[in-house]
C-alpha atoms as a PDB file:
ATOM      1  CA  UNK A   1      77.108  -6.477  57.987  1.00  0.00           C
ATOM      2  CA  UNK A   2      78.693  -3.288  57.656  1.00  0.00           C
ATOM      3  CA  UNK A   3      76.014  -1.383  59.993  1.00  0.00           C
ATOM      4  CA  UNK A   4      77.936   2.165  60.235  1.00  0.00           C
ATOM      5  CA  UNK A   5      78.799   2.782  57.043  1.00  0.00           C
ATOM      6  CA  UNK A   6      76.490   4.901  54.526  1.00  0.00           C
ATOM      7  CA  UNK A   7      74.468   1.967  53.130  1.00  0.00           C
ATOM      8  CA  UNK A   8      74.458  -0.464  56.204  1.00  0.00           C
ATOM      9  CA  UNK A   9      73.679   2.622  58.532  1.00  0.00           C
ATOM     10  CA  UNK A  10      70.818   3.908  56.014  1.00  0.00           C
ATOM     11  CA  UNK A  11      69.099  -0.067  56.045  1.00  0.00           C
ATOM     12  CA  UNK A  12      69.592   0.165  59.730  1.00  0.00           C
ATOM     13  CA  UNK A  13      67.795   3.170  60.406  1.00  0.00           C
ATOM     14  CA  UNK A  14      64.767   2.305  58.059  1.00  0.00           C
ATOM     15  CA  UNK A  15      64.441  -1.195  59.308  1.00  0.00           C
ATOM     16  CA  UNK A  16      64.127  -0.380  62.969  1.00  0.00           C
ATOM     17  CA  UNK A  17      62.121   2.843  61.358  1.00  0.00           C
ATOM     18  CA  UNK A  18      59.636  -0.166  60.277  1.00  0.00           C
ATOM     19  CA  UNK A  19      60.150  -2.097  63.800  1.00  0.00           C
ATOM     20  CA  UNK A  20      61.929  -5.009  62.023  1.00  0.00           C
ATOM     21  CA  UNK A  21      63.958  -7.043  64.261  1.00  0.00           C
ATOM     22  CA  UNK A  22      67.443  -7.199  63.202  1.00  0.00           C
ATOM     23  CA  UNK A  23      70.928  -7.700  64.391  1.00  0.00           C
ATOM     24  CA  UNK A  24      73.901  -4.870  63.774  1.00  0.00           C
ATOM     25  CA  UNK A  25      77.352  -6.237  62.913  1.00  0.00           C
ATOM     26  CA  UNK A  26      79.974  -4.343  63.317  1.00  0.00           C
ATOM     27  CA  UNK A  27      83.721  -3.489  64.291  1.00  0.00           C
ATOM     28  CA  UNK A  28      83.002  -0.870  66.317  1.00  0.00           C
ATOM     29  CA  UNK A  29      80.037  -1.588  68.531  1.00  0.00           C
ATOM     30  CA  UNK A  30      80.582   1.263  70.916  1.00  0.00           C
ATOM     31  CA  UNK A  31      79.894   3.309  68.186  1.00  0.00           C
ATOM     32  CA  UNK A  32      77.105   2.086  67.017  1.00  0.00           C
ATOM     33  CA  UNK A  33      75.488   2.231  70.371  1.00  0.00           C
ATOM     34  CA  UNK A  34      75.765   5.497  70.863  1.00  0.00           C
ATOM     35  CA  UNK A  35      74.159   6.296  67.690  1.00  0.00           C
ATOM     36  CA  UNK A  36      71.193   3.548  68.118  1.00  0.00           C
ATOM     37  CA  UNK A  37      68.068   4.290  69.733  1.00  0.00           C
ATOM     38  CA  UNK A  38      67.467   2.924  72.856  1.00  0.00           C
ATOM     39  CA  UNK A  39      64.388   1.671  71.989  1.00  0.00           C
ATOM     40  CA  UNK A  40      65.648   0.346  68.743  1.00  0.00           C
ATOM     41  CA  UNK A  41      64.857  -3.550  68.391  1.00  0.00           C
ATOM     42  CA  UNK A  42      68.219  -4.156  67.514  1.00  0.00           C
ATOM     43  CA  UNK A  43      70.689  -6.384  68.696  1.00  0.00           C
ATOM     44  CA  UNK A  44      74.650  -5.001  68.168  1.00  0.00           C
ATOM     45  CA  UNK A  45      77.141  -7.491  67.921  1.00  0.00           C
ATOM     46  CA  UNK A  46      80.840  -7.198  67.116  1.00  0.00           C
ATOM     47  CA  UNK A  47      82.894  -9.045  64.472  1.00  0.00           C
ATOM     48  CA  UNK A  48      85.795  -8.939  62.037  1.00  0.00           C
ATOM     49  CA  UNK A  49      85.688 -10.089  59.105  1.00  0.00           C
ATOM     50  CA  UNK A  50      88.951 -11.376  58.573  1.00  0.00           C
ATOM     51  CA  UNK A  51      88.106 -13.055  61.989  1.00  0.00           C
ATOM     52  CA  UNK A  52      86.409 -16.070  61.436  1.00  0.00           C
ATOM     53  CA  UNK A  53      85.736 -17.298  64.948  1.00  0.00           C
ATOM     54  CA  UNK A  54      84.261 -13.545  65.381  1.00  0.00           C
ATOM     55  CA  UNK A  55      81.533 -13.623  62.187  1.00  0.00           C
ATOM     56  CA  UNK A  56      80.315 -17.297  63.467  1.00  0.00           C
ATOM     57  CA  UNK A  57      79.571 -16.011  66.484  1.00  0.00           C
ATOM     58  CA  UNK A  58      77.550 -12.607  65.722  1.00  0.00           C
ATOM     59  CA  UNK A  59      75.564 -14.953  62.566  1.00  0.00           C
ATOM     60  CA  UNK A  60      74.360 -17.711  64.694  1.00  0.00           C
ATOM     61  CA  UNK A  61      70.732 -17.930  64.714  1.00  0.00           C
ATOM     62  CA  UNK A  62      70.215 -15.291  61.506  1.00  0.00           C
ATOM     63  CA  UNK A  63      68.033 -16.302  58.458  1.00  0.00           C
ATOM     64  CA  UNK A  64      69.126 -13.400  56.312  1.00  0.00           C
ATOM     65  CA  UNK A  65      72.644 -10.951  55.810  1.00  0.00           C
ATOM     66  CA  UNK A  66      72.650  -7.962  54.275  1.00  0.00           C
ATOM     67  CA  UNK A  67      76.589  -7.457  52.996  1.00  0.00           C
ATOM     68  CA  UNK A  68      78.144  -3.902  52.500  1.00  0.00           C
ATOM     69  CA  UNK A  69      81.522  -3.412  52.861  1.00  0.00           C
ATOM     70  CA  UNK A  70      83.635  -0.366  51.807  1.00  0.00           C
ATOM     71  CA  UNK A  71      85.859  -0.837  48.906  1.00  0.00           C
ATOM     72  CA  UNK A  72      89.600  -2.113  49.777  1.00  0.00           C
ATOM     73  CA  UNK A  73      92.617  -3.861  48.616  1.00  0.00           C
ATOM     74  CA  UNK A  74      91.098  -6.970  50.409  1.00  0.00           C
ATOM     75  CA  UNK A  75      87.247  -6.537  50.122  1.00  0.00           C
ATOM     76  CA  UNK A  76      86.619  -9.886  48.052  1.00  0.00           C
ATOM     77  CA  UNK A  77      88.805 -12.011  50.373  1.00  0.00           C
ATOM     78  CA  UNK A  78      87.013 -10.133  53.526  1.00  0.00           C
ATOM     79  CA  UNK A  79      83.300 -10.550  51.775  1.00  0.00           C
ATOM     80  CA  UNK A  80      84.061 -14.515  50.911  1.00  0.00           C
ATOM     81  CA  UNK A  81      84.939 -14.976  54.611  1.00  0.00           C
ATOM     82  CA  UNK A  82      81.727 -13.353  55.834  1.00  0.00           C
ATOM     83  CA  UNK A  83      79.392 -15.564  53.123  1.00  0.00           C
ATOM     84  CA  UNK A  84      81.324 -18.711  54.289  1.00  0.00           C
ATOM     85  CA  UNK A  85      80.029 -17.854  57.981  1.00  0.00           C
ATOM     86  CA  UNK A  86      76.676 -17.517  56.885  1.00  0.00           C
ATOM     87  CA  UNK A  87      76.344 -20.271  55.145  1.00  0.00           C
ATOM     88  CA  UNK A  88      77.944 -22.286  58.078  1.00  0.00           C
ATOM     89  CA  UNK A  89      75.589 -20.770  60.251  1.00  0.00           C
ATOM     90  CA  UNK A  90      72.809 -21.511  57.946  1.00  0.00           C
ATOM     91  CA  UNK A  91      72.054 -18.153  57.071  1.00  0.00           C
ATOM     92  CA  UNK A  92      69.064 -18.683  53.550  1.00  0.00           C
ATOM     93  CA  UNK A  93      69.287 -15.500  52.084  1.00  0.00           C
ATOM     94  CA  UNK A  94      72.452 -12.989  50.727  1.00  0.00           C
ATOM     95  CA  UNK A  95      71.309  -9.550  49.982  1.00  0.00           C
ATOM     96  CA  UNK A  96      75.223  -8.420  48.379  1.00  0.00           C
ATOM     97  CA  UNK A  97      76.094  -4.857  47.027  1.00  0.00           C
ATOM     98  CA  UNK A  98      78.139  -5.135  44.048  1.00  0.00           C
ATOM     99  CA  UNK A  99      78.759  -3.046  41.368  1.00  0.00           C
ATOM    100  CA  UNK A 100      77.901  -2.216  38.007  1.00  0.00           C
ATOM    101  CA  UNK A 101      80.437  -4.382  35.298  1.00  0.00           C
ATOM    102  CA  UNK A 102      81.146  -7.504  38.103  1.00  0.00           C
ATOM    103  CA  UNK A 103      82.588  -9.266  35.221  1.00  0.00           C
ATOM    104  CA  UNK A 104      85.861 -11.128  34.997  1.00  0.00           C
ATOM    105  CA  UNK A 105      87.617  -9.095  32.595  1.00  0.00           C
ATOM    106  CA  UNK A 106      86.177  -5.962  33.875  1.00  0.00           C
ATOM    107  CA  UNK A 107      88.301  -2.830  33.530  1.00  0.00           C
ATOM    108  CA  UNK A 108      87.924  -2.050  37.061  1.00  0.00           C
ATOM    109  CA  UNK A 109      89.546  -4.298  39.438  1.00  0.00           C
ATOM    110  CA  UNK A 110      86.715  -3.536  42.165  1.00  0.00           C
ATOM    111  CA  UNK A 111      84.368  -4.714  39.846  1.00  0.00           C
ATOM    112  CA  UNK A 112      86.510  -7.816  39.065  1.00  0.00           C
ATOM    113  CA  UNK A 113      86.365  -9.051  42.939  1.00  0.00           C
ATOM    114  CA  UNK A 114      82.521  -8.626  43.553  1.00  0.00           C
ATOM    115  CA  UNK A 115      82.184 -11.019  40.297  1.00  0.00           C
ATOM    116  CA  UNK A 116      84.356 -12.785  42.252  1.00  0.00           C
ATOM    117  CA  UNK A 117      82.702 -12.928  45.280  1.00  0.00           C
ATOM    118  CA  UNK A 118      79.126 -13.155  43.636  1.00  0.00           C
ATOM    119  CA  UNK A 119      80.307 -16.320  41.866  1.00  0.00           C
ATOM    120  CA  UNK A 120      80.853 -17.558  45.308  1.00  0.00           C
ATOM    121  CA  UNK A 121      77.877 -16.582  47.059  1.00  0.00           C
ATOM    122  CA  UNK A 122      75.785 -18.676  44.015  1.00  0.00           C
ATOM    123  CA  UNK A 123      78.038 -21.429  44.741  1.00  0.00           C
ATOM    124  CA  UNK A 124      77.060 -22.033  48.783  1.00  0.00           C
ATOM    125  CA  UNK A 125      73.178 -22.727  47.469  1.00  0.00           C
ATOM    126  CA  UNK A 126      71.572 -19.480  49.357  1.00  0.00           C
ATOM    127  CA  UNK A 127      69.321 -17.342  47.529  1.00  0.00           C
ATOM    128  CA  UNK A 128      71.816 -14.337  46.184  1.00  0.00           C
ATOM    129  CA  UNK A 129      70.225 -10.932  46.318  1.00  0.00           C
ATOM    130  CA  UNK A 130      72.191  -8.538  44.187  1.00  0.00           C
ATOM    131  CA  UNK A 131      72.321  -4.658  43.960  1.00  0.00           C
ATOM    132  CA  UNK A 132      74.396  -2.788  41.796  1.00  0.00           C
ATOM    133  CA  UNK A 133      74.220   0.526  42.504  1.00  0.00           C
ATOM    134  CA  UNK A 134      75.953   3.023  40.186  1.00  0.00           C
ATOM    135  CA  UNK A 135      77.954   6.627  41.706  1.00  0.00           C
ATOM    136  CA  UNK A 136      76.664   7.677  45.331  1.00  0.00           C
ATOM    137  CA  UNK A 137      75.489  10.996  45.134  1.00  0.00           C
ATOM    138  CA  UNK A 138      77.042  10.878  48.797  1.00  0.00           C
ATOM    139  CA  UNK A 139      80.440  10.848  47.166  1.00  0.00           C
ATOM    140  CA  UNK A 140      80.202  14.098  45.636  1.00  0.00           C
ATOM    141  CA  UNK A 141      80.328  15.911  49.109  1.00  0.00           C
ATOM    142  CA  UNK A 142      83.646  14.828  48.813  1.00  0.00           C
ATOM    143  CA  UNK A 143      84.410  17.349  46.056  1.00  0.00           C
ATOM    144  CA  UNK A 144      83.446  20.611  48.542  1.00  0.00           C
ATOM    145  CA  UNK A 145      86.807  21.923  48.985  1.00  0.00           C
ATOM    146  CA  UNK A 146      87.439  21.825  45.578  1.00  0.00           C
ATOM    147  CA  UNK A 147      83.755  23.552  44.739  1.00  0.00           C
ATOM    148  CA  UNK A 148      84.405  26.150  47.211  1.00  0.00           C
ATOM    149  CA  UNK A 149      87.719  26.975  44.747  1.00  0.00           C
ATOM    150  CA  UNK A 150      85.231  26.781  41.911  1.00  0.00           C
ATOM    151  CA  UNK A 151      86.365  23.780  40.311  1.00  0.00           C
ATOM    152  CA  UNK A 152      84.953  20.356  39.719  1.00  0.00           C
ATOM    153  CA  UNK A 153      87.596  18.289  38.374  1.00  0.00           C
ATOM    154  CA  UNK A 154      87.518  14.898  36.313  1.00  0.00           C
ATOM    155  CA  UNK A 155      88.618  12.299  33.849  1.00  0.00           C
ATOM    156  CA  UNK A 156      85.349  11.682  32.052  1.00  0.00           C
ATOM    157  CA  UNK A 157      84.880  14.472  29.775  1.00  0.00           C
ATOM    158  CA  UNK A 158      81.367  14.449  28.752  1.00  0.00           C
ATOM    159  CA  UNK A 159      79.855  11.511  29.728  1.00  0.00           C
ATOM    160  CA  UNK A 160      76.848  10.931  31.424  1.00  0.00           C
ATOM    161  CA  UNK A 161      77.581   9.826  34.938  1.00  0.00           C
ATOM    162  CA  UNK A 162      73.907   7.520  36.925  1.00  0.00           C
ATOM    163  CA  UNK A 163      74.399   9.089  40.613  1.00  0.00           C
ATOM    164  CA  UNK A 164      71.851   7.126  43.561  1.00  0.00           C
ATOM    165  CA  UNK A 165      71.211   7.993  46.930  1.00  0.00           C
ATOM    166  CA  UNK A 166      72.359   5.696  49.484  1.00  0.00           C
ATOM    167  CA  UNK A 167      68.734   5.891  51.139  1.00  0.00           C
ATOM    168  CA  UNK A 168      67.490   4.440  47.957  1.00  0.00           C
ATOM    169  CA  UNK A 169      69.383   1.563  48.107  1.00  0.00           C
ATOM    170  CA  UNK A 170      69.206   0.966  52.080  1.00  0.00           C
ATOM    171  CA  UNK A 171      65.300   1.288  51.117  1.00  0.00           C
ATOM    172  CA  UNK A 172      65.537  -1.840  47.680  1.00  0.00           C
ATOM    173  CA  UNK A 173      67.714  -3.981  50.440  1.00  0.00           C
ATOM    174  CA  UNK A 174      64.716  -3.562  52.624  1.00  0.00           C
ATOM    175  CA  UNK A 175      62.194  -4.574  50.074  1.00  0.00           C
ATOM    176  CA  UNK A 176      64.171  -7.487  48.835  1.00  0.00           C
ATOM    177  CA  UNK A 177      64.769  -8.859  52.649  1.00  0.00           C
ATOM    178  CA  UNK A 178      60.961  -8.215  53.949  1.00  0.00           C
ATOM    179  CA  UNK A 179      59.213  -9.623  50.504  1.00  0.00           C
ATOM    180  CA  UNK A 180      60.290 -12.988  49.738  1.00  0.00           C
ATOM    181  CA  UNK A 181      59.257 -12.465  45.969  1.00  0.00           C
ATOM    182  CA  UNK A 182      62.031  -9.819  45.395  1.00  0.00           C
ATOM    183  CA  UNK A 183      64.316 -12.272  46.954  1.00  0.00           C
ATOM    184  CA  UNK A 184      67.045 -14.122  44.593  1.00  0.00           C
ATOM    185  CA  UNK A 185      67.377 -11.330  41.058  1.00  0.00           C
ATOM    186  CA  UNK A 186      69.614  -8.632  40.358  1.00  0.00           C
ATOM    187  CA  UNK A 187      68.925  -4.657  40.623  1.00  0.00           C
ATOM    188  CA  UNK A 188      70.640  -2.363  38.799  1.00  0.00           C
ATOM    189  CA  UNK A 189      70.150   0.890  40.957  1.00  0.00           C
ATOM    190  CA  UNK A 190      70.347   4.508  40.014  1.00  0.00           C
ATOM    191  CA  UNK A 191      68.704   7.739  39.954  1.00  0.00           C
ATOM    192  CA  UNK A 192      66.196   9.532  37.719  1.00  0.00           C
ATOM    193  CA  UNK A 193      68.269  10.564  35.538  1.00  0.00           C
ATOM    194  CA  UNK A 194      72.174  10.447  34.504  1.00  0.00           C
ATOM    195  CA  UNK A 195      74.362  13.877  34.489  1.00  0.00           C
ATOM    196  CA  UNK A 196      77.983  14.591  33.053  1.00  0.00           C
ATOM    197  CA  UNK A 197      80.605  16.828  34.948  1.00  0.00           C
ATOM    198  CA  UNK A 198      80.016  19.624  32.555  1.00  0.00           C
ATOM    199  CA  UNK A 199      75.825  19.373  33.608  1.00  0.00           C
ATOM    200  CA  UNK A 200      77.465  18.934  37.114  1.00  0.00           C
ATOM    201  CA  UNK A 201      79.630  21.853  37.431  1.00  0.00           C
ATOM    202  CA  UNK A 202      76.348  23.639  36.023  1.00  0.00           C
ATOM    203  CA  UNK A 203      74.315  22.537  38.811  1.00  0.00           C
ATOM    204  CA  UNK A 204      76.630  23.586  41.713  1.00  0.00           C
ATOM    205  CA  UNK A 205      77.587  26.802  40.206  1.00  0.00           C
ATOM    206  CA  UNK A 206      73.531  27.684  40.287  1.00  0.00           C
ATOM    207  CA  UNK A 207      73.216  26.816  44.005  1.00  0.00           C
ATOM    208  CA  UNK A 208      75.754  27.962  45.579  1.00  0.00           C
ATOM    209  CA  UNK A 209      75.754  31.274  43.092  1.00  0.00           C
ATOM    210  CA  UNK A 210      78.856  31.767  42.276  1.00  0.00           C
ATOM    211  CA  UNK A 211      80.798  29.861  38.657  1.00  0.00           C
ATOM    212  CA  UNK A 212      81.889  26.492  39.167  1.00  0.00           C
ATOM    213  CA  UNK A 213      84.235  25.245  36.489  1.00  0.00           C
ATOM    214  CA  UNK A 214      84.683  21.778  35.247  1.00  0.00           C
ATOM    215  CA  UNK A 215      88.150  20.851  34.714  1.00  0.00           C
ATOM    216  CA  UNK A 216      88.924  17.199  32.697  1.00  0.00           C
ATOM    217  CA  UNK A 217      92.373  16.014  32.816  1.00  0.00           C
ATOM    218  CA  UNK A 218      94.272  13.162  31.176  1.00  0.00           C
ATOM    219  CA  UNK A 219      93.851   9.786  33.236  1.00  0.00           C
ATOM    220  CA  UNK A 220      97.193   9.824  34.247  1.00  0.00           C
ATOM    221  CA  UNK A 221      97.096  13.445  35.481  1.00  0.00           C
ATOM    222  CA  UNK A 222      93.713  12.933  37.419  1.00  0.00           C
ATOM    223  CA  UNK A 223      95.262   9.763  38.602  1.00  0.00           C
ATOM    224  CA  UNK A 224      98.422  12.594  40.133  1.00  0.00           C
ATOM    225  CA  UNK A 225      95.844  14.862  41.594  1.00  0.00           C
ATOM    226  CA  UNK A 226      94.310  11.934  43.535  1.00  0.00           C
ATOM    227  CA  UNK A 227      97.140  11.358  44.982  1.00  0.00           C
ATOM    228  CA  UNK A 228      98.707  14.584  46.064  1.00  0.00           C
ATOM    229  CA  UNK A 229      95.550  16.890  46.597  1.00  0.00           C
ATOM    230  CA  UNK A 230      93.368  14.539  48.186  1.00  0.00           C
ATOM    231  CA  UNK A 231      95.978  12.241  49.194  1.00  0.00           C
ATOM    232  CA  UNK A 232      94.380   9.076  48.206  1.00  0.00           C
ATOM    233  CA  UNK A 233      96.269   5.767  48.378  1.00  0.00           C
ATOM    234  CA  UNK A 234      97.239   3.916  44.707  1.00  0.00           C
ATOM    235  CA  UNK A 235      94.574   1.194  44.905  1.00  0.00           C
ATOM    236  CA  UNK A 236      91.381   3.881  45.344  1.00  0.00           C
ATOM    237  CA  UNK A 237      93.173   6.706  43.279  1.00  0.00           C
ATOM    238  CA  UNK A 238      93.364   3.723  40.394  1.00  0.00           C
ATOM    239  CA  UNK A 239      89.304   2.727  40.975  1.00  0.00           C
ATOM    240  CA  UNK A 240      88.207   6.237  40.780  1.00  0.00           C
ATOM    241  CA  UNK A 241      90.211   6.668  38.059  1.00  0.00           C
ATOM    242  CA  UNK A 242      89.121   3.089  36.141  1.00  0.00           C
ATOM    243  CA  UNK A 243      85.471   3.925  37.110  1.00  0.00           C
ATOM    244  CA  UNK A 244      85.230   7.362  35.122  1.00  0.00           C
ATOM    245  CA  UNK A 245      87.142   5.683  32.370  1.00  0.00           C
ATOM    246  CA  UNK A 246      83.821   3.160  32.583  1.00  0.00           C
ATOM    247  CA  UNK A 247      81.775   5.837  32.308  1.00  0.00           C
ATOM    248  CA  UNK A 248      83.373   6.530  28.846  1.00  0.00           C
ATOM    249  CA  UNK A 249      83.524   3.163  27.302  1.00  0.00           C
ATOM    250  CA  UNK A 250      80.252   2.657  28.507  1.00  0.00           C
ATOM    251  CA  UNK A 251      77.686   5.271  28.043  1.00  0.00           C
ATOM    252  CA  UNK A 252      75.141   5.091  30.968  1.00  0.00           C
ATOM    253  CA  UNK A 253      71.612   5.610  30.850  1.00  0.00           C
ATOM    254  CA  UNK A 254      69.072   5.892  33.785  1.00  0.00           C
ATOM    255  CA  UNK A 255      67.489   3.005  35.212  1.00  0.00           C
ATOM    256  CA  UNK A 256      63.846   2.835  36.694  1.00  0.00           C
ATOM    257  CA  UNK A 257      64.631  -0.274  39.261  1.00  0.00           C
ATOM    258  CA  UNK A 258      64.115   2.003  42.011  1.00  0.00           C
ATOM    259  CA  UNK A 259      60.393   3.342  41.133  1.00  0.00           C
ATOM    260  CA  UNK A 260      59.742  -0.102  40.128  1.00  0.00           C
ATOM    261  CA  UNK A 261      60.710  -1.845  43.613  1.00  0.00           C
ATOM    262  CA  UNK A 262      59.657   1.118  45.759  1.00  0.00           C
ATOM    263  CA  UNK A 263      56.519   2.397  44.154  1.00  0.00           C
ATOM    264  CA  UNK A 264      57.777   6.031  44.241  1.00  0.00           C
ATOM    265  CA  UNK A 265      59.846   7.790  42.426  1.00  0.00           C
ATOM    266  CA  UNK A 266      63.808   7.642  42.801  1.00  0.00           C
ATOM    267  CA  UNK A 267      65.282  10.815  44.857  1.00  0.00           C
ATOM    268  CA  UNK A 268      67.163  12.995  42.761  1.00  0.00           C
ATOM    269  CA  UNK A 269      70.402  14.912  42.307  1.00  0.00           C
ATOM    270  CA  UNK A 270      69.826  18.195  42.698  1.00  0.00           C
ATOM    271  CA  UNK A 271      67.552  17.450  45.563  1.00  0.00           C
ATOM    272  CA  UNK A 272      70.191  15.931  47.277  1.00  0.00           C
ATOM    273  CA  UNK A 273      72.382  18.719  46.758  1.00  0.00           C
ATOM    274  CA  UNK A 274      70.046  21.101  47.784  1.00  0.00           C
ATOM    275  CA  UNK A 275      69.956  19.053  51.077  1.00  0.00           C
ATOM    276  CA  UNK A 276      73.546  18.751  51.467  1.00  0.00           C
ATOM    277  CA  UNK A 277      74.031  22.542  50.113  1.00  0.00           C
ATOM    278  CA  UNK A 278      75.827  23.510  53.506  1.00  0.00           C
ATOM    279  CA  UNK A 279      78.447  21.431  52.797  1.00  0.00           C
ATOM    280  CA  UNK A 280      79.391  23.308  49.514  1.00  0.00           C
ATOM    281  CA  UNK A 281      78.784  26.305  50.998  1.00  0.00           C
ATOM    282  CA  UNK A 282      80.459  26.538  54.457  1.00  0.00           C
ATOM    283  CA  UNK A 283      84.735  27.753  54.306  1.00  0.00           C
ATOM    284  CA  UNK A 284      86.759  26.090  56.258  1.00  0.00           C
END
């Protein structure tokens, strides 16, 4: 569930990469189609999650979900609909990205509804897969136009920020759906190694060779500049703003889950950006 976005589309791709037979979910199936190979052993059906009737009938006959769905007002309410189909269908096995502090008084309200939703997956009886993944490194392509001005800008001072790769964690949701003994825990997911926006701004100003300045504002203010510059709506503008605040009040470290699960090391940040340098590099 949740086949074109970044982590749904990255689990796709390696599981037909591994000739695993699966089934794509999505809104859109059109679109996934045209971006599935033909010889793909995958079967694309379409559903909506707050459609009932719709997730029934594209989880009949499954054994296992894998659940991703982008962050939104209604993402807990949309998530609990699409476990209550699966277990109805008699779907065994969950494999659920959350997010790091899914706590009930969490101070950020995302966080709050996958506790939420993970207290209801444990409640229909199937074995609960969970992966918390920390910052996407993905995410930070977002930031180009304002790299390209020679600016990163932030509400998290100096603190050390885990970044993982979306491939990473499409390849631990593989793992924990093909090998039933990684079925059933909880996976904290990051990368090698944890960087602030000061080490950030560092790090883009060396590859694409020209200063890139880290600017930290006031909560409030960043929470303004969500808004107007990138013209975010008040829920996400308040989650980006309550995650960096995390980051804060809760130092974070590195964590070696991925290595562990995957027998290789986890990919890194400046890899990735190296990879993705175009992006940072090409003017509008």
């Amino acid at each position: 569930m949740g086949a074109t976005g970044a982590t749904g589309g990255a689990l796709l791709r390696r599981l037909t990469g591994r000739d695993v037979p699966c089934r794509a979910v999505t809104r859109t199936p059109d679109v996934l189609r045209a971006t599935t190979g033909a010889g793909a052993r995958v079967e694309i059906a379409a559903a909506d999650a707050a459609d009932p009737r719709t997730l029934r009938d594209a989880l009949e006959g499954t054994t296992q979900l894998f659940l991703a769905m982008a962050n939104s007002p209604r993402q807990a309410e949309l998530e609990t609909n699409v476990i209550d189909a699966a277990a109805a269908c008699g779907v065994r096995h969950v494999v659920k990205v959350s997010a790091p502090a899914a706590e009930p008084a969490s101070p950020v309200a995302v966080s709050r509804g996958h506790w939420r939703v993970e207290e209801h997956l444990a409640a229909t009886g199937m074995t609960a897969t969970l992966l918390r993944p920390y910052a996407f490194m993905h995410k930070l392509l977002l930031n180009a136009p304002a790299v390209a001005a020679g600016v990163l800008i932030g509400a998290m001072r100096d603190a050390p920020c885990n970044y993982v790769d979306v491939r990473d964690i499409a390849d631990v949701a593989a793992e924990t759906l093909l090998r039933p003994d990684l079925a059933g825990s909880t996976y904290t997911l990051t990368g090698p190694q944890a960087f602030s926006h000061p080490e950030l701004a560092r790090l883009l100003g060396e590859l694409v060779g020209r200063p890139v300045r880290h600017i930290d504002l006031p909560p409030n203010e960043f929470h303004r500049h969500l808004r107007s510059t990138a013209h975010m709506p008040p829920w996400l503008a308040d989650h980006v703003v309550e995650i960096q605040q995390l980051a804060l009040t809760r130092p974070e470290a590195p964590d070696d889950t991925v290595e562990t699960v995957l027998g290789r090391p986890a990919r890194t940040l400046p890899d990735f950006l190296r990879e993705h340098l175009h992006v940072f590099t090409t003017t509008a």
